[in-house]
Protein backbone atom coordinates (compact mmCIF):
# COMPACT_ATOMS: atom_id res chain seq x y z
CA UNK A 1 33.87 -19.92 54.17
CA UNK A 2 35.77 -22.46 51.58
CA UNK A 3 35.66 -19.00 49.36
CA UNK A 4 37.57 -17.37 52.08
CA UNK A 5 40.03 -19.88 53.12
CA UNK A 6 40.77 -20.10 49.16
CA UNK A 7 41.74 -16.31 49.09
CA UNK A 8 44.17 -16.76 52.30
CA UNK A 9 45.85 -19.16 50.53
CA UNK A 10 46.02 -17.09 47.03
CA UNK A 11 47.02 -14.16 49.29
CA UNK A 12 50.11 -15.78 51.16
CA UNK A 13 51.20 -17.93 47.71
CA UNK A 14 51.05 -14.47 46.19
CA UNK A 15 53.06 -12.73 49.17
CA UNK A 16 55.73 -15.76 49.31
CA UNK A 17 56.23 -15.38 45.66
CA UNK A 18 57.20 -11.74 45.64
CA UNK A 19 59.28 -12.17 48.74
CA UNK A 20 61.51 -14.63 46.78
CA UNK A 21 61.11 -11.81 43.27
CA UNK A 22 62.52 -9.18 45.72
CA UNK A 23 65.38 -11.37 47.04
CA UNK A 24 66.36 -12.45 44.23
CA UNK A 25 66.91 -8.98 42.58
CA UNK A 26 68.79 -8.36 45.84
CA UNK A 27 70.97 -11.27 45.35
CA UNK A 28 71.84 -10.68 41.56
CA UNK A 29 72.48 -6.74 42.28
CA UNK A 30 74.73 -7.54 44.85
CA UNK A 31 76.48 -9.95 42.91
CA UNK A 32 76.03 -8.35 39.18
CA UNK A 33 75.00 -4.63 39.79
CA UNK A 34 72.05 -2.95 39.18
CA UNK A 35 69.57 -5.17 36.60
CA UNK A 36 68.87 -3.80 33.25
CA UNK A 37 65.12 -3.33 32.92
CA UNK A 38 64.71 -6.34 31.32
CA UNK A 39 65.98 -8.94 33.90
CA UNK A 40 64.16 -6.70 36.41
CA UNK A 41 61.18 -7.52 34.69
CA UNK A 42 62.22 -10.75 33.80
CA UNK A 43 62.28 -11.19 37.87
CA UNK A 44 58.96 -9.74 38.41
CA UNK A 45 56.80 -11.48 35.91
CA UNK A 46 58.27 -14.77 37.23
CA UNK A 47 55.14 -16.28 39.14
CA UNK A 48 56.40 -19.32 39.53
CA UNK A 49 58.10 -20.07 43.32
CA UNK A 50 60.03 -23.30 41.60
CA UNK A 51 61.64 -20.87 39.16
CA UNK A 52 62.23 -18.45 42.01
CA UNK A 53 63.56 -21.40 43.89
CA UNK A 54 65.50 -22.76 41.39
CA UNK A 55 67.36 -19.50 40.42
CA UNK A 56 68.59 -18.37 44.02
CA UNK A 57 70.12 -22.25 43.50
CA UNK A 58 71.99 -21.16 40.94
CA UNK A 59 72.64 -18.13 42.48
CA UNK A 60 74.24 -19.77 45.46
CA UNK A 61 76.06 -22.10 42.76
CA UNK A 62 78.11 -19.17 41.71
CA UNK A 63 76.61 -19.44 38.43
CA UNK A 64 76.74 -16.76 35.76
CA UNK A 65 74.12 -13.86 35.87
CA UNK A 66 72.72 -15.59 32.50
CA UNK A 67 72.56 -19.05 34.05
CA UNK A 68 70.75 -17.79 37.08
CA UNK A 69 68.57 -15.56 34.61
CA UNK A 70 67.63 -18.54 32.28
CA UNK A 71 66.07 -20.28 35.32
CA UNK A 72 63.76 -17.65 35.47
CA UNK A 73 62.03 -18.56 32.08
């Protein structure tokens, strides 16, 4: 049972932090234009949801594309 509660939890940290990877590609096309491959994946292999956090911040800071990007790493 602990085993399965564990998972659950994996599962919705997991779903949360590729919610806030989607959005914040939305946010910085909308703002920037389409990402170059590299920020895209710069976005997605971002696992953490502080760095996720802290760039959509920025984002809504008006900072620079590269400000918001360098919050991602």
């Amino acid at each position: 049972e602990q085993g399965i509660e564990q998972g659950i939890e994996q599962g919705i940290e997991q779903g949360l932090i590729i919610g806030a990877q989607q959005l914040v590609i939305k946010l910085l096309e909308q703002r920037f234009g389409l990402l170059t491959e590299i920020d895209r994946n710069t976005v997605l292999n971002c696992n953490s949801r502080n760095k996720l956090e802290s760039a959509s911040i920025a984002f809504a800071e008006n900072k620079s594309r590269d400000e918001v990007m360098a919050e991602l790493v």
